[in-house]
N, C-alpha and C. Protein backbone atom coordinates (compact mmCIF):
# COMPACT_ATOMS: atom_id res chain seq x y z
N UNK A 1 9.12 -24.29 -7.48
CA UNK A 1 7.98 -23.42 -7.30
C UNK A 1 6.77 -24.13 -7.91
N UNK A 2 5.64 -24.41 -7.22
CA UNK A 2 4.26 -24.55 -7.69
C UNK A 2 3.55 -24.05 -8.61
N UNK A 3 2.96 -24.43 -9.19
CA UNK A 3 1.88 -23.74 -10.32
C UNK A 3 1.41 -22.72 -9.43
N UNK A 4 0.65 -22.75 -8.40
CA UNK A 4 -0.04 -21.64 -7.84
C UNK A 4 0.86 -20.45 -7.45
N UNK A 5 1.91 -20.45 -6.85
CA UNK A 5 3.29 -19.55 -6.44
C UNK A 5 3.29 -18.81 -7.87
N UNK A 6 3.70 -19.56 -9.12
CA UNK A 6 4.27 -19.22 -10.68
C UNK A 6 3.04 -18.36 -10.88
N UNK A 7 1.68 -18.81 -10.78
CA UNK A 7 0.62 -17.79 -11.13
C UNK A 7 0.31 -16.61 -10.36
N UNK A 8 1.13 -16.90 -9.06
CA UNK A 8 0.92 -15.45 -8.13
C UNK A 8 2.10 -14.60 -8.55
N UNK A 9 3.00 -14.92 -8.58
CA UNK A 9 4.56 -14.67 -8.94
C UNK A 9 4.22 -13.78 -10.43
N UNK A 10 3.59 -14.47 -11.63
CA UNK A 10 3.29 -13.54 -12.75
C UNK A 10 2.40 -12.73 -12.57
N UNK A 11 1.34 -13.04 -11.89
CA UNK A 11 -0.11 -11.71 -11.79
C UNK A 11 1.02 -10.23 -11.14
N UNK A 12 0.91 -11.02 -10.08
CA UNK A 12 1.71 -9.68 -9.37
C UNK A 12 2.89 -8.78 -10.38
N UNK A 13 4.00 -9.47 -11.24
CA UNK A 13 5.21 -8.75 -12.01
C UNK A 13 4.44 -8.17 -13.20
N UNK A 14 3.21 -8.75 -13.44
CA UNK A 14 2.32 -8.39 -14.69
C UNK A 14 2.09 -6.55 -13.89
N UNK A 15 1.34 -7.01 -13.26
CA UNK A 15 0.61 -5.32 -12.16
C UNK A 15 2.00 -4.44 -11.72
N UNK A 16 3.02 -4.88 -11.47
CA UNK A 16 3.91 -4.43 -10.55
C UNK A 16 4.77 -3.41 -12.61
N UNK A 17 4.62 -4.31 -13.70
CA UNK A 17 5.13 -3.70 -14.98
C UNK A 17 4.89 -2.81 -15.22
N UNK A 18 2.98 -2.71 -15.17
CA UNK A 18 1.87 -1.82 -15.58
C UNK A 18 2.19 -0.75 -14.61
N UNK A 19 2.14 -0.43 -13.80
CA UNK A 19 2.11 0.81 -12.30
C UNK A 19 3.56 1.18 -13.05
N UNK A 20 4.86 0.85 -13.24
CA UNK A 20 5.59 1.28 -13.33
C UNK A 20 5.95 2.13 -14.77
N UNK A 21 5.20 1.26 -15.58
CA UNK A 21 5.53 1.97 -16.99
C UNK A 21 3.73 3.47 -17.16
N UNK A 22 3.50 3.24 -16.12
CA UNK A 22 2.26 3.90 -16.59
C UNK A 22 2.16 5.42 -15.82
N UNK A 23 3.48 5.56 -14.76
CA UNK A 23 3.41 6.73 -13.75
C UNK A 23 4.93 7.40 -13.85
N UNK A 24 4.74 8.49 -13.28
CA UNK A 24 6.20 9.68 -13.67
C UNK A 24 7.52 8.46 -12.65
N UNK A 25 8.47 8.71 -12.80
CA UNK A 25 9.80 7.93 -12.35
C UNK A 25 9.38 8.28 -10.38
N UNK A 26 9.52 9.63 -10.38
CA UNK A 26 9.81 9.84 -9.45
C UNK A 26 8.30 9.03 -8.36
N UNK A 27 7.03 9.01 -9.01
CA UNK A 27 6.39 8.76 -8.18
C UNK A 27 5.77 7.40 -8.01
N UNK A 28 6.23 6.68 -8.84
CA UNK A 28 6.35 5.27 -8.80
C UNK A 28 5.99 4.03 -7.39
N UNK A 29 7.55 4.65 -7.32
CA UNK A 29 7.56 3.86 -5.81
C UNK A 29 6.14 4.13 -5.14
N UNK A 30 5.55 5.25 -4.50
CA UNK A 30 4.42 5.73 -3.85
C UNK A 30 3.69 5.00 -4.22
N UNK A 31 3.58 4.76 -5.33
CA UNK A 31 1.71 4.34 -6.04
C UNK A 31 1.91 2.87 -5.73
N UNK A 32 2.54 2.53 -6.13
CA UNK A 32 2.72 1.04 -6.30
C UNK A 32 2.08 0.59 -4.78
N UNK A 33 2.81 1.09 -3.63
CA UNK A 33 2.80 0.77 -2.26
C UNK A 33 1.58 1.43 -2.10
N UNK A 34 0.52 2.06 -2.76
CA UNK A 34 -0.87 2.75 -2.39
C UNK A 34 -1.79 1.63 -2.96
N UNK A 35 -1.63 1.94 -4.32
CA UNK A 35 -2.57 1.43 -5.48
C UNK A 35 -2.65 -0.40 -5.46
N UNK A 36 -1.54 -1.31 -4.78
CA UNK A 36 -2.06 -2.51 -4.96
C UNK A 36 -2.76 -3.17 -4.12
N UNK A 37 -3.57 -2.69 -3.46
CA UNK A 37 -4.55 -3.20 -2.56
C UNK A 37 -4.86 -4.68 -2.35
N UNK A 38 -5.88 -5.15 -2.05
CA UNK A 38 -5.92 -6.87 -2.16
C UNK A 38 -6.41 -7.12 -3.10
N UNK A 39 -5.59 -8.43 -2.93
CA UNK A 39 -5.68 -9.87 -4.16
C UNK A 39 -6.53 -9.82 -4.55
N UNK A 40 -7.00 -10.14 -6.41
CA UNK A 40 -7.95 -10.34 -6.70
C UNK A 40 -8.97 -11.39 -6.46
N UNK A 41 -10.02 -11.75 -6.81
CA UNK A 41 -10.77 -12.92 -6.08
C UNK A 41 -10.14 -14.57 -7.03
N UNK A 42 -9.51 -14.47 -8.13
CA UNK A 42 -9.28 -15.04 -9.19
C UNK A 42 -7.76 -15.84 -8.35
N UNK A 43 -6.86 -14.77 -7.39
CA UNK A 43 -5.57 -15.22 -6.85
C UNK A 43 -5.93 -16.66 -5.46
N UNK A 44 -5.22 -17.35 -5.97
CA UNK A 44 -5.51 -18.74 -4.86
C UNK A 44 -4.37 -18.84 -3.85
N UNK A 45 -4.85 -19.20 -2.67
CA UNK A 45 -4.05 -19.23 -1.36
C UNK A 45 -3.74 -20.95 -1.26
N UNK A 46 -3.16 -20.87 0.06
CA UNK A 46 -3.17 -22.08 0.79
C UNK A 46 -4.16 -22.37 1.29
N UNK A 47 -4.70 -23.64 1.08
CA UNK A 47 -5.91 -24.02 2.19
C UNK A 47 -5.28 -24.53 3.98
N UNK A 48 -5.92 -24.35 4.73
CA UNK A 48 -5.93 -24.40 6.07
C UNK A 48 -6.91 -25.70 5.89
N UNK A 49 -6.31 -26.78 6.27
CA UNK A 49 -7.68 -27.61 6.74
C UNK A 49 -8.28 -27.77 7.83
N UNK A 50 -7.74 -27.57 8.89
CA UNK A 50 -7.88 -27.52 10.74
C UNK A 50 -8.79 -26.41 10.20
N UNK A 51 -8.96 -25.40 9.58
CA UNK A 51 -9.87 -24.21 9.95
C UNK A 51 -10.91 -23.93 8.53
N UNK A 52 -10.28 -24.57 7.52
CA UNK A 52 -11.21 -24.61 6.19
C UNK A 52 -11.22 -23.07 5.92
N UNK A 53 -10.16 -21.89 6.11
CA UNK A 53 -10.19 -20.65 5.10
C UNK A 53 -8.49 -20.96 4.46
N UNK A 54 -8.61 -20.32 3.54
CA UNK A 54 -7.57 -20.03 2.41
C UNK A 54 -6.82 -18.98 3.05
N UNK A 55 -5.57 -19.15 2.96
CA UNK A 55 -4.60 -17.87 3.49
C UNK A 55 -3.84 -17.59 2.22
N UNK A 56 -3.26 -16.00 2.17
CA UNK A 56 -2.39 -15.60 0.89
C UNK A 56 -1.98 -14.57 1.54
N UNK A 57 -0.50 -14.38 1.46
CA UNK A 57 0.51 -13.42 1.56
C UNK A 57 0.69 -12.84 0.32
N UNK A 58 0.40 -11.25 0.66
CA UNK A 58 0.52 -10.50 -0.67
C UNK A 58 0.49 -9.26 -0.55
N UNK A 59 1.47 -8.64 -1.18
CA UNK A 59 2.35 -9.30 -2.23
C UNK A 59 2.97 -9.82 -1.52
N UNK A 60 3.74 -11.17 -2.13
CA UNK A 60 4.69 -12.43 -1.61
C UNK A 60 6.20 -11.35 -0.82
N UNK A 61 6.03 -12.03 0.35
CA UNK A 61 7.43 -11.71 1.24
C UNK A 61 6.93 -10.21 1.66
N UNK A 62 5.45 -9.39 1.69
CA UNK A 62 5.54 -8.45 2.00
C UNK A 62 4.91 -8.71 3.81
N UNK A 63 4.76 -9.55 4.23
CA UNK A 63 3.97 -9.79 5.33
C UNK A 63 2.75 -9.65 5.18
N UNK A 64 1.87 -9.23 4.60
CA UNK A 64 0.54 -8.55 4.42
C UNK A 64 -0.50 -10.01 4.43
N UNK A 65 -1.49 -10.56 5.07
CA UNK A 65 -2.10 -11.71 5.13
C UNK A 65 -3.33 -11.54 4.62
N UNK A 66 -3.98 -12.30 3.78
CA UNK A 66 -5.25 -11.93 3.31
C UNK A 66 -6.13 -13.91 3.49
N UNK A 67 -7.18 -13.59 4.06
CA UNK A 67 -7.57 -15.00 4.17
C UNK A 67 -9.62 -15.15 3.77
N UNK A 68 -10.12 -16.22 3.29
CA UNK A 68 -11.09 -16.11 2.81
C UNK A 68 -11.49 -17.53 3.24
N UNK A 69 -13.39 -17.67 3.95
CA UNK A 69 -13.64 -19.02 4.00
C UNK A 69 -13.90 -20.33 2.40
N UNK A 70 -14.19 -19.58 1.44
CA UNK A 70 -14.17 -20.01 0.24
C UNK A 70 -14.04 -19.64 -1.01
N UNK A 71 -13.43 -20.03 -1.83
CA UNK A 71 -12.56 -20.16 -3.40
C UNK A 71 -13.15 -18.99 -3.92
N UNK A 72 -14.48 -18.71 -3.80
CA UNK A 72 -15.14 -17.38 -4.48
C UNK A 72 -15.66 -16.36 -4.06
N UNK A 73 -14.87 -16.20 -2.75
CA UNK A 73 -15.36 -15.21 -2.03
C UNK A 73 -13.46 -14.22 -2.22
N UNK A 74 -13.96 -12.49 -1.61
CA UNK A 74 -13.57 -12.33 -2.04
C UNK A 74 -12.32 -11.93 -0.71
N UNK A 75 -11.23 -11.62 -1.09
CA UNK A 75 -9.84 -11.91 0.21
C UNK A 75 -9.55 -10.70 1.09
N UNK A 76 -9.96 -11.26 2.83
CA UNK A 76 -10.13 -10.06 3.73
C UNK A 76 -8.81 -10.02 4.39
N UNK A 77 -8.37 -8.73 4.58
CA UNK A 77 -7.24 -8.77 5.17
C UNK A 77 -6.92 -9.05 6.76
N UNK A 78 -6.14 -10.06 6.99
CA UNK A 78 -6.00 -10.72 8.46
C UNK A 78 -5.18 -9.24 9.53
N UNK A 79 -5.04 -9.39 10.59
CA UNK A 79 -4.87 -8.25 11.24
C UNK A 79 -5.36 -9.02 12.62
N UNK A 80 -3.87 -8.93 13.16
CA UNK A 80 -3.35 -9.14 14.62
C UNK A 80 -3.72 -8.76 16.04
């Protein structure tokens, strides 16, 4: 795994700790799947060079695509 993967991999289990220790058992699950909206501007993708935007799947393995033309802008969600 990459440095960048390891830093997406902890942001996300960091957020994914917090939502869980911070809401009733039962309603957990819900929020989590509400409340994590897109990546922060700070989370780094893959660069595309044929097209020069950044792509990021997130959360990782959820399908969800978020892509941006540069490093400090902030991550729009892709949609088919």
């Amino acid at each position: 795994m990459d440095t960048d993967a390891r830093t997406e991999y902890m942001s996300q289990d960091v957020l994914m700790r917090t939502l869980d220790t911070d809401l009733q058992p039962q309603n957990a699950v819900n929020a989590v799947q509400t409340d994590i909206g897109r990546p922060s501007k700070e989370m780094k993708g893959n660069l595309n060079e044929s097209d020069g935007h950044e792509y990021l799947e997130y959360p990782t393995g959820s399908g969800a695509w978020y892509y941006r033309r540069s490093s400090n802008a902030e991550w729009k969600q892709w949609v088919q």
